[in-house]
N, C-alpha and C. Protein backbone atom coordinates (compact mmCIF):
# COMPACT_ATOMS: atom_id res chain seq x y z
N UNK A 1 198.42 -148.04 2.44
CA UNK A 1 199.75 -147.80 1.92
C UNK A 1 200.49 -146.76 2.78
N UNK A 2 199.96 -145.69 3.17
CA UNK A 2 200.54 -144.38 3.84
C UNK A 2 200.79 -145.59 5.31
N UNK A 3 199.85 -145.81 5.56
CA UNK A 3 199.97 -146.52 7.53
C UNK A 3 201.27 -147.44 7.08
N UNK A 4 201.23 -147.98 5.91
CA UNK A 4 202.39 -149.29 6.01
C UNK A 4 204.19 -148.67 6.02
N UNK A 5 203.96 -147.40 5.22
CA UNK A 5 205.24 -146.75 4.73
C UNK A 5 205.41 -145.85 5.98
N UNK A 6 204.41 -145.46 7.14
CA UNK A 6 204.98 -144.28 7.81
C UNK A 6 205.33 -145.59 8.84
N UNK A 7 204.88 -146.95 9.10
CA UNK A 7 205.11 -147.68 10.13
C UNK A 7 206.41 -148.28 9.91
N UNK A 8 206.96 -148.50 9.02
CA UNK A 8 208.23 -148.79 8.40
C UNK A 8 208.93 -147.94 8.71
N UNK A 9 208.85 -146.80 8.47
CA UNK A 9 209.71 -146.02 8.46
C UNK A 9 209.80 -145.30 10.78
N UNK A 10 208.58 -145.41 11.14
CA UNK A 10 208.94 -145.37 12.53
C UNK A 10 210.00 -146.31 12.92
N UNK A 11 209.72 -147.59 12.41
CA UNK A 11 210.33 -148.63 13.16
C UNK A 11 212.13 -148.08 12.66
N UNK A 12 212.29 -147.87 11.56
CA UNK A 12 214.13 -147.36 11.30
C UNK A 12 214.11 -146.31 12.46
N UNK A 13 213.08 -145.50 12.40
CA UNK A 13 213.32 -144.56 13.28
C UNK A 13 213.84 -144.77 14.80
N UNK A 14 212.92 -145.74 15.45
CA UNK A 14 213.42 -146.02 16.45
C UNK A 14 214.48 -146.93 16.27
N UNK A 15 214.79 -147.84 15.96
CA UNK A 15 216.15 -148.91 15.59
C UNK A 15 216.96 -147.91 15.52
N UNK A 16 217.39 -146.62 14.87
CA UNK A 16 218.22 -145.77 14.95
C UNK A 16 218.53 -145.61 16.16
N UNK A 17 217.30 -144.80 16.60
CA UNK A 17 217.37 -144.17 17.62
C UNK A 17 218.11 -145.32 19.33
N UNK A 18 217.97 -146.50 18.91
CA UNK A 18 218.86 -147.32 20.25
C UNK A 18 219.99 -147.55 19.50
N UNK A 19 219.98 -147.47 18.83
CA UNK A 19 222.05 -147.99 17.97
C UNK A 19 222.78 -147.07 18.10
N UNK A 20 221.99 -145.90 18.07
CA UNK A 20 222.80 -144.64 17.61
C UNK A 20 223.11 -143.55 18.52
N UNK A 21 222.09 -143.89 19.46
CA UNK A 21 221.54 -142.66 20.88
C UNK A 21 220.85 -141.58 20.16
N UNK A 22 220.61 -140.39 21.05
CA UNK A 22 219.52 -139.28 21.14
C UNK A 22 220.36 -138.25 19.81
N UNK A 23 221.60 -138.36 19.02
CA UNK A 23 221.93 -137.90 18.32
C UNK A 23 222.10 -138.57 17.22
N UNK A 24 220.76 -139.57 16.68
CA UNK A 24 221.45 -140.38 15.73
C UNK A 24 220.29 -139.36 14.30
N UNK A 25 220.66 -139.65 13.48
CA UNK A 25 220.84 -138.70 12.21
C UNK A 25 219.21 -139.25 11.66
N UNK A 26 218.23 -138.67 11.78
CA UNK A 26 217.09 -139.37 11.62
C UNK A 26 216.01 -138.72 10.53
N UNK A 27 216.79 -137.22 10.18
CA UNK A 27 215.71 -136.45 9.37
C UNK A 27 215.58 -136.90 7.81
N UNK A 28 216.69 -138.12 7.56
CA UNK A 28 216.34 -138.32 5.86
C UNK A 28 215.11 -139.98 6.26
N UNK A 29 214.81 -139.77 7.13
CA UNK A 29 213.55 -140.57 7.09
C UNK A 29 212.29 -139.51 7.01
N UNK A 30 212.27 -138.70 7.44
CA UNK A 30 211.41 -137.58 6.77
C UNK A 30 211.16 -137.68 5.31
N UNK A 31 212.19 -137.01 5.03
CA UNK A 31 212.52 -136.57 3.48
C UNK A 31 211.95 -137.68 2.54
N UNK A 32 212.56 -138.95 3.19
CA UNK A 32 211.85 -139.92 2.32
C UNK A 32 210.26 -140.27 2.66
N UNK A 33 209.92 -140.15 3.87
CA UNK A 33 208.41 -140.56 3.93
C UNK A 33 207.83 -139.29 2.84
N UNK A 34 207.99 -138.25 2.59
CA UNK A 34 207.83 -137.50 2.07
C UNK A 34 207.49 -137.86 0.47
N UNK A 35 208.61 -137.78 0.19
CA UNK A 35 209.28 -138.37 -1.39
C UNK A 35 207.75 -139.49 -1.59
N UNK A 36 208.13 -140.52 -1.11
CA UNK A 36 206.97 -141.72 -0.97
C UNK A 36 205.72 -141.75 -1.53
N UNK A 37 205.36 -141.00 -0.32
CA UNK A 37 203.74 -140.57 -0.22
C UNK A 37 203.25 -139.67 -0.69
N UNK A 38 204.22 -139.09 -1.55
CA UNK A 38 203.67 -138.04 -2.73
C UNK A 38 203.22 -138.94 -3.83
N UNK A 39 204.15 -139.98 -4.46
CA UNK A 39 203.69 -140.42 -5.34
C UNK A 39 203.03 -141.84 -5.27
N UNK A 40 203.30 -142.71 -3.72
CA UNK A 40 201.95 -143.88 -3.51
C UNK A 40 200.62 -143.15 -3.00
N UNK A 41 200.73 -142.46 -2.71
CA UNK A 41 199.31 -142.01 -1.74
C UNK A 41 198.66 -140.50 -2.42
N UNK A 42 199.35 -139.53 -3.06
CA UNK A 42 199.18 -138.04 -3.44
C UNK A 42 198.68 -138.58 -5.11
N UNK A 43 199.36 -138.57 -5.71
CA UNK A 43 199.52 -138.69 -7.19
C UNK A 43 198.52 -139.93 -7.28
N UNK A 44 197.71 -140.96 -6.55
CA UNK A 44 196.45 -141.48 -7.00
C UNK A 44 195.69 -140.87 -6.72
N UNK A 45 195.16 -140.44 -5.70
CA UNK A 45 194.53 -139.73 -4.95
C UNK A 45 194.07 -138.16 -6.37
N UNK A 46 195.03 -137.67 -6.65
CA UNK A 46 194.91 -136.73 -8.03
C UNK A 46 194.29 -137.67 -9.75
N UNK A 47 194.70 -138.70 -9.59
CA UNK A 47 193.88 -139.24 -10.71
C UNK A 47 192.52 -140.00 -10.68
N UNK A 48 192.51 -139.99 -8.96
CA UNK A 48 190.89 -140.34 -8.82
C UNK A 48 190.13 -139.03 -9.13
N UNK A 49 190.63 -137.91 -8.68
CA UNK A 49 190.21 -136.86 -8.71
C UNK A 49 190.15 -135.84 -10.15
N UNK A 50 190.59 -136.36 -10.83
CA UNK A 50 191.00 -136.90 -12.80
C UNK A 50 189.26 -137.09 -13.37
N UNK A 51 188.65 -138.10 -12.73
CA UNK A 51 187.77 -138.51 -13.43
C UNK A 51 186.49 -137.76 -13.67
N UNK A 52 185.59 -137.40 -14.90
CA UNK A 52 184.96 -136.54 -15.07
C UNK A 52 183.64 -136.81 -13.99
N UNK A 53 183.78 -135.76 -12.89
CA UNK A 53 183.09 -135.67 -11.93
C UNK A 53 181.53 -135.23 -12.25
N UNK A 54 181.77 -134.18 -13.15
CA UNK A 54 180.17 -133.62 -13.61
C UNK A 54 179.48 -134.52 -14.24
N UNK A 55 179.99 -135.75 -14.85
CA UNK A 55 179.20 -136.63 -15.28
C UNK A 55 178.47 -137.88 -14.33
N UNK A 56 179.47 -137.88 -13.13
CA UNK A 56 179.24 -138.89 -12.51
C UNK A 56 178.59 -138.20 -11.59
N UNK A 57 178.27 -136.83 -11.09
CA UNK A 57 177.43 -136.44 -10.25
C UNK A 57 175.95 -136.21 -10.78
N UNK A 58 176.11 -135.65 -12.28
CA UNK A 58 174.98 -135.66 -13.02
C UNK A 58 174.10 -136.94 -12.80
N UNK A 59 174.83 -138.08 -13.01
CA UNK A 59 174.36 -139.61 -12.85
C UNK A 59 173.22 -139.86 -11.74
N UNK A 60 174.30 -139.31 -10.43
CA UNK A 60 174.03 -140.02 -9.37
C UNK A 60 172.68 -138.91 -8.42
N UNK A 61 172.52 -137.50 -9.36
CA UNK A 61 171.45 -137.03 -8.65
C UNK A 61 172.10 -135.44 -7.84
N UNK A 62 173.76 -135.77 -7.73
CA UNK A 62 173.92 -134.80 -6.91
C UNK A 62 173.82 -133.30 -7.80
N UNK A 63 174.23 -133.20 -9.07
CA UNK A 63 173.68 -131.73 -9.39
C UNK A 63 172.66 -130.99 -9.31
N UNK A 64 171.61 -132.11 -9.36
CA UNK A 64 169.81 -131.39 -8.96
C UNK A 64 169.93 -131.89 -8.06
N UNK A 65 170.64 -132.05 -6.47
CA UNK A 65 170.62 -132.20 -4.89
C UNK A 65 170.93 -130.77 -4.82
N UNK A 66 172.15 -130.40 -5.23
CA UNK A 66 173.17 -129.68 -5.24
C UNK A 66 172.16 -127.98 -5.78
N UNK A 67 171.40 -128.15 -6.97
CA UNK A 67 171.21 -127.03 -7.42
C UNK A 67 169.76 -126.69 -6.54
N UNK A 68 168.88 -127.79 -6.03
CA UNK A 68 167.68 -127.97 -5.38
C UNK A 68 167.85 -127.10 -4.09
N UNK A 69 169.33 -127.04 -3.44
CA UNK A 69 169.72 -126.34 -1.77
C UNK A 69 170.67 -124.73 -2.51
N UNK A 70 170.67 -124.17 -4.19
CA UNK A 70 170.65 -123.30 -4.30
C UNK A 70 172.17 -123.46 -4.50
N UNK A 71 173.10 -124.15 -4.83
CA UNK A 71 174.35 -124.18 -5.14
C UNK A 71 174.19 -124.05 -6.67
N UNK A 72 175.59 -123.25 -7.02
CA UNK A 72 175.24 -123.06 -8.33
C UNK A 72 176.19 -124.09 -8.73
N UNK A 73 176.26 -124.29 -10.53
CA UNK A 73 176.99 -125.12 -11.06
C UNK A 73 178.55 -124.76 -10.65
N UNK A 74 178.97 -123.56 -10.87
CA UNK A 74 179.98 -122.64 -10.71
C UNK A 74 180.58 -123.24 -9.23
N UNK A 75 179.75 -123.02 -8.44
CA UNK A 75 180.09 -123.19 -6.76
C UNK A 75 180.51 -124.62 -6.40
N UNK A 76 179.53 -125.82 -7.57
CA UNK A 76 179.93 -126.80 -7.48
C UNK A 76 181.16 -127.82 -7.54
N UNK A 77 181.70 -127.23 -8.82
CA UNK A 77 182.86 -127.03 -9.38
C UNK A 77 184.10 -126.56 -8.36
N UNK A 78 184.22 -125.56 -7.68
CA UNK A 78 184.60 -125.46 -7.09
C UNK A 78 185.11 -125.95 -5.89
N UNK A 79 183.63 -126.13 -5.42
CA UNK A 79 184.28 -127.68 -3.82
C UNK A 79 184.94 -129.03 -4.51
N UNK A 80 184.53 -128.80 -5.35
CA UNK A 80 184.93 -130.70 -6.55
C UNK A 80 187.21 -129.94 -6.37
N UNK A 81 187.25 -129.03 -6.47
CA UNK A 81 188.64 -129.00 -6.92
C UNK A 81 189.34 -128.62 -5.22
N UNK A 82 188.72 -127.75 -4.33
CA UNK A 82 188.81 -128.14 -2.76
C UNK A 82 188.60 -129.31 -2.44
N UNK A 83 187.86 -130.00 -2.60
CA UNK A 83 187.96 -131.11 -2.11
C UNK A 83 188.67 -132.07 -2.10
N UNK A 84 189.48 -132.25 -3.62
CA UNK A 84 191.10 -132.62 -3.78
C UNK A 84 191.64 -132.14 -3.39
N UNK A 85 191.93 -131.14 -3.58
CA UNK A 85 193.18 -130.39 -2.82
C UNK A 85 193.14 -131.12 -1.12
N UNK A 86 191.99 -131.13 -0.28
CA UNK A 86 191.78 -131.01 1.27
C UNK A 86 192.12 -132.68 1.19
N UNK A 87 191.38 -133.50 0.27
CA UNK A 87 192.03 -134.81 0.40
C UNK A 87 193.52 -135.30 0.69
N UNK A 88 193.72 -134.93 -0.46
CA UNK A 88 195.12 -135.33 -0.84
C UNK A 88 196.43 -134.29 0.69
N UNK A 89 196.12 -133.49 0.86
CA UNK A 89 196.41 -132.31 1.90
C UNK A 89 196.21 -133.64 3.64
N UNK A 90 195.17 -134.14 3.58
CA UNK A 90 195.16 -135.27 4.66
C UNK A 90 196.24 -135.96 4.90
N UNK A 91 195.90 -136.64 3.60
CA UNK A 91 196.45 -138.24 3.64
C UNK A 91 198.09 -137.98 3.38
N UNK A 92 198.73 -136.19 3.04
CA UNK A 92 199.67 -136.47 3.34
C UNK A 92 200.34 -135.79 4.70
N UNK A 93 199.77 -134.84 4.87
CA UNK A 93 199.81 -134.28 6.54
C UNK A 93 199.73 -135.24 7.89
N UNK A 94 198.99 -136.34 7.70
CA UNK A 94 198.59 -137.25 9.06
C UNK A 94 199.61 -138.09 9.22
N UNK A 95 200.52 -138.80 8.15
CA UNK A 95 201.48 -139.46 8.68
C UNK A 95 202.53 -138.80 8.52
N UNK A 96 202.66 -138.03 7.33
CA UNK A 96 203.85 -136.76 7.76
C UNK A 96 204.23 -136.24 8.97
N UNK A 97 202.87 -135.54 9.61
CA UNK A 97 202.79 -135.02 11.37
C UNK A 97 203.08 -136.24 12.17
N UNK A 98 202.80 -137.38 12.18
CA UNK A 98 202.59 -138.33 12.93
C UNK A 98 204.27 -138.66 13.14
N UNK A 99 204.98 -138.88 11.79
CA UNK A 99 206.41 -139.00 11.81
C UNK A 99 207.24 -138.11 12.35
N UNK A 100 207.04 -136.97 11.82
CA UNK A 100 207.58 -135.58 12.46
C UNK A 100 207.72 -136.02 13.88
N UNK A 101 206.15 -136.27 14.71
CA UNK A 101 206.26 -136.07 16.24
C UNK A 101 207.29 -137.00 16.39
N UNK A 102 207.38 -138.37 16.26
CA UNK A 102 207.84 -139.18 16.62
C UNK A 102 209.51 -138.88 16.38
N UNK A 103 209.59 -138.35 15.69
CA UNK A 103 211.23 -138.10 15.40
C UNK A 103 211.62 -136.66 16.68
N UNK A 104 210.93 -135.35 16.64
CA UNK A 104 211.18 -134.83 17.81
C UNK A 104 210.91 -135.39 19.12
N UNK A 105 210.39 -136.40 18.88
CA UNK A 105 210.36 -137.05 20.54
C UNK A 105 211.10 -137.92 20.87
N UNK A 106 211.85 -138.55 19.86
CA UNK A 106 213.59 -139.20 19.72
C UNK A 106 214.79 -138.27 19.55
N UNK A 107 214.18 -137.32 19.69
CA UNK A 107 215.49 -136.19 20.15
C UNK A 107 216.43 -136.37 21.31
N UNK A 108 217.69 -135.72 21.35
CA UNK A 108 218.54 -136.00 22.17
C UNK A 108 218.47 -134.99 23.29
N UNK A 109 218.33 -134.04 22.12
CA UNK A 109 219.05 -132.61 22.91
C UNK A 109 217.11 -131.48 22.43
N UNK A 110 216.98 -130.47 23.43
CA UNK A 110 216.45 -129.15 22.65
C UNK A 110 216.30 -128.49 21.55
N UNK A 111 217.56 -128.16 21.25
CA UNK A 111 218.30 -127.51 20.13
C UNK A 111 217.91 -128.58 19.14
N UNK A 112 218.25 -129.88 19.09
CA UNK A 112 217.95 -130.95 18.18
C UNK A 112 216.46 -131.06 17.84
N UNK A 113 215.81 -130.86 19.18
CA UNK A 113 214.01 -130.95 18.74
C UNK A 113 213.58 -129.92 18.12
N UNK A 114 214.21 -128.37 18.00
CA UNK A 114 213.87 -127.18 17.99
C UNK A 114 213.92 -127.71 16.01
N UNK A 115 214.91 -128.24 16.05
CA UNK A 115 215.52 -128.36 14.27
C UNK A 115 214.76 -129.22 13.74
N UNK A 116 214.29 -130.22 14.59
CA UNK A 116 213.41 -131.11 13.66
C UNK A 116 211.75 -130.03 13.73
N UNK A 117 211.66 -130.00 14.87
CA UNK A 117 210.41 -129.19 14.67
C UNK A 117 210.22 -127.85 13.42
N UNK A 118 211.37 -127.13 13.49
CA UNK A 118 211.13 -126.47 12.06
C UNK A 118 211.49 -127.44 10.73
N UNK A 119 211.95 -128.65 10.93
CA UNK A 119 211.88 -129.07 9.62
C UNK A 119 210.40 -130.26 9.18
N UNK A 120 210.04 -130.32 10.58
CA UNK A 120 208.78 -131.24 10.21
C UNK A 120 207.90 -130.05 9.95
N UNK A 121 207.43 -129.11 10.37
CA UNK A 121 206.76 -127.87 9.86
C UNK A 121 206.90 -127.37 8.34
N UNK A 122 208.28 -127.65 7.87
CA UNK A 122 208.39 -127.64 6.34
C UNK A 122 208.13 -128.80 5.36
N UNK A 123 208.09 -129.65 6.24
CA UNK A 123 207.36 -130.89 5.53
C UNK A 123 205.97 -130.78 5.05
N UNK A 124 205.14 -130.26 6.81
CA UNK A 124 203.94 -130.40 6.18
C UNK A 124 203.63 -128.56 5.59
N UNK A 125 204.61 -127.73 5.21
CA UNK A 125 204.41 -127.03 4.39
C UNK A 125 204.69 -127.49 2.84
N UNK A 126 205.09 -128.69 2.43
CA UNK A 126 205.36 -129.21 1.25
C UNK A 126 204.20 -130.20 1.11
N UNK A 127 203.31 -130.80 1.90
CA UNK A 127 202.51 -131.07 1.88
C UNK A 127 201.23 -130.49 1.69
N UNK A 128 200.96 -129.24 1.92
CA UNK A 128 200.21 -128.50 1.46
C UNK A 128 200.45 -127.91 -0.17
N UNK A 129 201.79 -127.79 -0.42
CA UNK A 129 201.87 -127.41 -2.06
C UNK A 129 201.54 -128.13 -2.72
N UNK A 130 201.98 -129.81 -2.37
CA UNK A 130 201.84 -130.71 -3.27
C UNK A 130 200.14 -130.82 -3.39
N UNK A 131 199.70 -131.22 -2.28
CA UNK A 131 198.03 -131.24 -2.55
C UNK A 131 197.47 -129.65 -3.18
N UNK A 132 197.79 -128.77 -3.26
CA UNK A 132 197.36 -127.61 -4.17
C UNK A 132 197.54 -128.11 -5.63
N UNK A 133 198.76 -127.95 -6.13
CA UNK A 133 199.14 -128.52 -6.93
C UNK A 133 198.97 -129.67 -7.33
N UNK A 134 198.38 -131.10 -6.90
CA UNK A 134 198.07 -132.16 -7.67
C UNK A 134 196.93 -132.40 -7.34
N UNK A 135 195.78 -131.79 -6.59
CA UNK A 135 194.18 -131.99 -6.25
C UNK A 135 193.76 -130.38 -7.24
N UNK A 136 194.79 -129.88 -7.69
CA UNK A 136 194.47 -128.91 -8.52
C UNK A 136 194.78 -129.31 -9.61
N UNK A 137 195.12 -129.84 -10.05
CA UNK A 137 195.57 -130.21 -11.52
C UNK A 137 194.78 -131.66 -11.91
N UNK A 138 194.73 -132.48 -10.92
CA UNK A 138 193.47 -133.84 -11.11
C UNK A 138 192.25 -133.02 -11.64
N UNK A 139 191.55 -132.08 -10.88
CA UNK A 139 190.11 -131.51 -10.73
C UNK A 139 190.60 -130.75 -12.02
N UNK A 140 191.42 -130.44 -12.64
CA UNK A 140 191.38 -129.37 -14.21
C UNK A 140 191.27 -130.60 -14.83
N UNK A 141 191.86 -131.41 -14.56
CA UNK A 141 191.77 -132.40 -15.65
C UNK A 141 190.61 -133.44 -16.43
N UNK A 142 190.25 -133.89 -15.19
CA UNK A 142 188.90 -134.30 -14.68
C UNK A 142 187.75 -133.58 -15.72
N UNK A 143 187.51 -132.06 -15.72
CA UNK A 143 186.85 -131.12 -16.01
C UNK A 143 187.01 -130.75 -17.29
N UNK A 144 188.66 -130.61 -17.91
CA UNK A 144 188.68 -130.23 -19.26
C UNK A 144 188.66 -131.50 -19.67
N UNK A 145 188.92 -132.64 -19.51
CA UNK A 145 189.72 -134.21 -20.69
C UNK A 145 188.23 -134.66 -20.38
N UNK A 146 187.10 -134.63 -19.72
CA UNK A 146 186.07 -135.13 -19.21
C UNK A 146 186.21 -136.87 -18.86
N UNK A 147 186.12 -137.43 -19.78
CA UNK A 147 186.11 -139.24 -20.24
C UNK A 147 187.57 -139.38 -20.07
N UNK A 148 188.16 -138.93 -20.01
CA UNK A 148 189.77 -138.86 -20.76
C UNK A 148 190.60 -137.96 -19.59
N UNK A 149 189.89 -137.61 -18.69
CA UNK A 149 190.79 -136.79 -17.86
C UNK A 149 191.90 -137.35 -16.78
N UNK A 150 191.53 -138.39 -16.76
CA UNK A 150 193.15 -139.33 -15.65
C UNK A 150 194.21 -139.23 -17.11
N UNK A 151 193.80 -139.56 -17.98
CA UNK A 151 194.78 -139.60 -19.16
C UNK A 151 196.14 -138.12 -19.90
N UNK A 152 194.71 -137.18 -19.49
CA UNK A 152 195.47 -135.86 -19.46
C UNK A 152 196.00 -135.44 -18.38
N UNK A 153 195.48 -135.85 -17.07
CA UNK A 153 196.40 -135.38 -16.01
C UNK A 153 198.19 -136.89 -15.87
N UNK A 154 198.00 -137.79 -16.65
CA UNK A 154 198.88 -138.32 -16.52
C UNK A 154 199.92 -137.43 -17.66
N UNK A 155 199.08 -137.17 -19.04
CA UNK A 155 200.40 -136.56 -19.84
C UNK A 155 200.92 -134.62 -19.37
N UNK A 156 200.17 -134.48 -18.88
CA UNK A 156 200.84 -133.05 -18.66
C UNK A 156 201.30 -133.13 -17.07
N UNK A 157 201.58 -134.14 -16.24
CA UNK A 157 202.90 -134.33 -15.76
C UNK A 157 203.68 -135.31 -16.00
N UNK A 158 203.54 -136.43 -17.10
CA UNK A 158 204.92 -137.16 -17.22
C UNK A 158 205.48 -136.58 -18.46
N UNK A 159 204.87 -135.90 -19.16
CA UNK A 159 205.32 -135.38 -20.79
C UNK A 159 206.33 -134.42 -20.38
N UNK A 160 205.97 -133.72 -19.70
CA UNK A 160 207.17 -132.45 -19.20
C UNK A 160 207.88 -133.12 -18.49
N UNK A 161 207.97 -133.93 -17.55
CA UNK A 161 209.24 -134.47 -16.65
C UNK A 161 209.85 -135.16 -17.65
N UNK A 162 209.23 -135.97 -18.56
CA UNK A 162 210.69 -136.72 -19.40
C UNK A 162 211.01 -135.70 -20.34
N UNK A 163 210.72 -135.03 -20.95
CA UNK A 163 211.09 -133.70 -21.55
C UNK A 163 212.48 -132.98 -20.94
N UNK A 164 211.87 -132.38 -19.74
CA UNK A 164 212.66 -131.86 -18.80
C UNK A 164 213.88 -132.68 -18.55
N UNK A 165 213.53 -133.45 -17.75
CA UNK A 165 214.51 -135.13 -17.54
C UNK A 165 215.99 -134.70 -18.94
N UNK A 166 215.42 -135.33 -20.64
CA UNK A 166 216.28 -135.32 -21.06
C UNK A 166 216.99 -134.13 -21.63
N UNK A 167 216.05 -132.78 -21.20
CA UNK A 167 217.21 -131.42 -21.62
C UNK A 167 217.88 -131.53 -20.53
N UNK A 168 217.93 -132.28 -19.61
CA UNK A 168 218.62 -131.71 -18.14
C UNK A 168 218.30 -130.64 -17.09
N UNK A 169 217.46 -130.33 -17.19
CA UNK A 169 216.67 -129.79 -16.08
C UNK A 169 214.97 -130.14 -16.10
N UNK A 170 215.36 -131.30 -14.86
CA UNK A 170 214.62 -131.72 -14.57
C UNK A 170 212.92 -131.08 -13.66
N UNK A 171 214.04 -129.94 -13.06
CA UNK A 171 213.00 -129.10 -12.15
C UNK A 171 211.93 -127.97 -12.94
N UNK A 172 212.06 -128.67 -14.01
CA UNK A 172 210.74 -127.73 -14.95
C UNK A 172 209.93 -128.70 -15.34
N UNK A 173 209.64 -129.49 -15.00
CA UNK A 173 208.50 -130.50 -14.43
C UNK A 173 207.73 -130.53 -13.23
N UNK A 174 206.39 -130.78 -13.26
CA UNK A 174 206.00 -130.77 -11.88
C UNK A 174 206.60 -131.98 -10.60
N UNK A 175 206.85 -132.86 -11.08
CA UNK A 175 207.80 -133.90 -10.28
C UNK A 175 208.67 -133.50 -9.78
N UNK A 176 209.85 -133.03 -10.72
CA UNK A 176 210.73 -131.95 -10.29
C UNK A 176 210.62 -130.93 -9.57
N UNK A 177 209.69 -130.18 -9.81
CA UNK A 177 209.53 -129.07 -9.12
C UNK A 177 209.21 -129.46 -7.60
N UNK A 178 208.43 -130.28 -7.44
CA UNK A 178 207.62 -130.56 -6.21
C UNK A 178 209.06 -131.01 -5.72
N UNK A 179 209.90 -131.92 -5.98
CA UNK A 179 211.46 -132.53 -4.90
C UNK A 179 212.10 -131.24 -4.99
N UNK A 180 212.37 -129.91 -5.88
CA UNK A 180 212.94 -128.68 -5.50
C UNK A 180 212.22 -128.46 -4.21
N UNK A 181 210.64 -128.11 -4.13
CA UNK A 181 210.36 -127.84 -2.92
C UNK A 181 210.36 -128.51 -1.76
N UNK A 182 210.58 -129.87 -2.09
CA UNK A 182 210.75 -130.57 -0.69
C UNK A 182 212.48 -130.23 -0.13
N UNK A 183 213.53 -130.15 -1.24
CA UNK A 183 214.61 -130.03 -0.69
C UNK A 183 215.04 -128.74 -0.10
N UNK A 184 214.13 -128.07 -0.65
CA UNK A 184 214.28 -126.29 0.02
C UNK A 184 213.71 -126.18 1.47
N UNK A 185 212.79 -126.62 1.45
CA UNK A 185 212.15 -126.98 2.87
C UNK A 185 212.93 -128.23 3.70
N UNK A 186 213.97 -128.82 2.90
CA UNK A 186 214.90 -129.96 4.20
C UNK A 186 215.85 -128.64 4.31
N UNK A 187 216.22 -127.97 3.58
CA UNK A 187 217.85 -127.06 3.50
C UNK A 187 217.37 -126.40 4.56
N UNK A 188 215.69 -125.53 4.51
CA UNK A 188 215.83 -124.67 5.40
C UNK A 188 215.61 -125.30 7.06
N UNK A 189 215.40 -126.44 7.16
CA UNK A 189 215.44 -127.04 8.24
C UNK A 189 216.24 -127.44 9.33
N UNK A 190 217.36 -127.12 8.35
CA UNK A 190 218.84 -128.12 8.68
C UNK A 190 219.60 -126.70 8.83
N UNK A 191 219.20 -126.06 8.71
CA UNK A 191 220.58 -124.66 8.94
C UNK A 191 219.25 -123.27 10.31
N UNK A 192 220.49 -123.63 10.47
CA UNK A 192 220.06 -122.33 11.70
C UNK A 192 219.97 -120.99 11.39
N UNK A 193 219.46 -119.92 12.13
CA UNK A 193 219.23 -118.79 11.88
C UNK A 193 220.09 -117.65 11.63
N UNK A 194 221.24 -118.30 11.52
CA UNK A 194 222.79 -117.30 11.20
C UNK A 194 223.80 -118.26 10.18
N UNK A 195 222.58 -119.14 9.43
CA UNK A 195 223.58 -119.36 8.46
C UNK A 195 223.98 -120.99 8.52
N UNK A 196 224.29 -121.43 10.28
CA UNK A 196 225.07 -122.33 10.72
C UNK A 196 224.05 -123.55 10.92
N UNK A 197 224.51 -124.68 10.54
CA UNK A 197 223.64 -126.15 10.42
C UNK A 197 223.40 -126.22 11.86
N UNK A 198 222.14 -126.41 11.84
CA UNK A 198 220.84 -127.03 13.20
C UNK A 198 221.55 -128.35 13.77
């Protein structure tokens, strides 16, 4: 899904880039690969990571692997909720970066690469929140809902976004919140260091 949506989205990239020349307007293909692959590729990736892990490692041997080389339960737990996080942190960094390059290397001008380069840098700084935040919240879920934990990580982020949604502020949702931080990180991309747009 990520390879199909970042290859799509190269190809506008370049089609722009001969219609339009070395100044053609290319960073809301960012924004959207972004948008995307938070919720085809991030947000499953968090409800695989949903499912009660201590039971299924119990199953399969790895807690007495795990406690046999002196890991504690505690410690275990722990890589289980890194390890989402570092997942989900991949799969959206590799075609994020991958797009990024490709868009500063359809630059026109310096100054133009200088702007995408700090705004693909804020991309994959929104890519790192989002995988904190949803390989952190799968692995709570996972852990407290046990049997039931894709179910609780689905209602304590769609319950608050439609909540939010119909008081009108939407950005007190984690959905919300996460497109506040992606658009703070396009704003700061797009304006230069005195104020004036990149």
């Amino acid at each position: 899904c990520a390879i199909l949506v970042t290859a799509g989205l190269a190809a506008a990239a370049l089609a722009l880039r001969a219609s339009d020349g070395g100044e053609a307007s290319l960073e809301g293909l960012l924004a959207a690969a972004a948008r995307t692959l938070t919720w085809l590729v991030a947000a499953p990736l968090a409800l695989a990571a949903a499912q009660d892990r201590r039971a299924l490692d119990r199953r399969e041997g790895i807690d007495a692997l795990a406690a046999a080389r002196g890991i504690s339960p505690a410690s275990l737990a722990s890589a289980r909720v890194l390890a989402a996080m570092l997942e989900i942190a991949r799969a959206l960094a590799l075609p994020l970066g991958a797009l990024a390059l490709l868009i500063i290397a359809l630059s026109g001008s310096a100054r133009l690469a200088l702007a995408r380069l700090a705004l693909g840098l804020g991309v994959l700084l929104f890519a790192l929140v989002t995988a904190v935040t949803l390989g952190g919240l799968g692995a709570a879920a996972g852990r407290i809902g046990r049997e039931r934990g894709r179910w609780l990580l689905f209602a304590v982020i769609a319950g608050p976004w439609i909540l939010a949604d119909l008081a009108g502020h939407g950005a007190w949702s984690i959905p919300g919140a996460l497109d506040a931080a992606l658009d703070f990180v396009l704003h700061l991309g797009h304006v230069g260091p005195f104020g004036s747009r990149a």
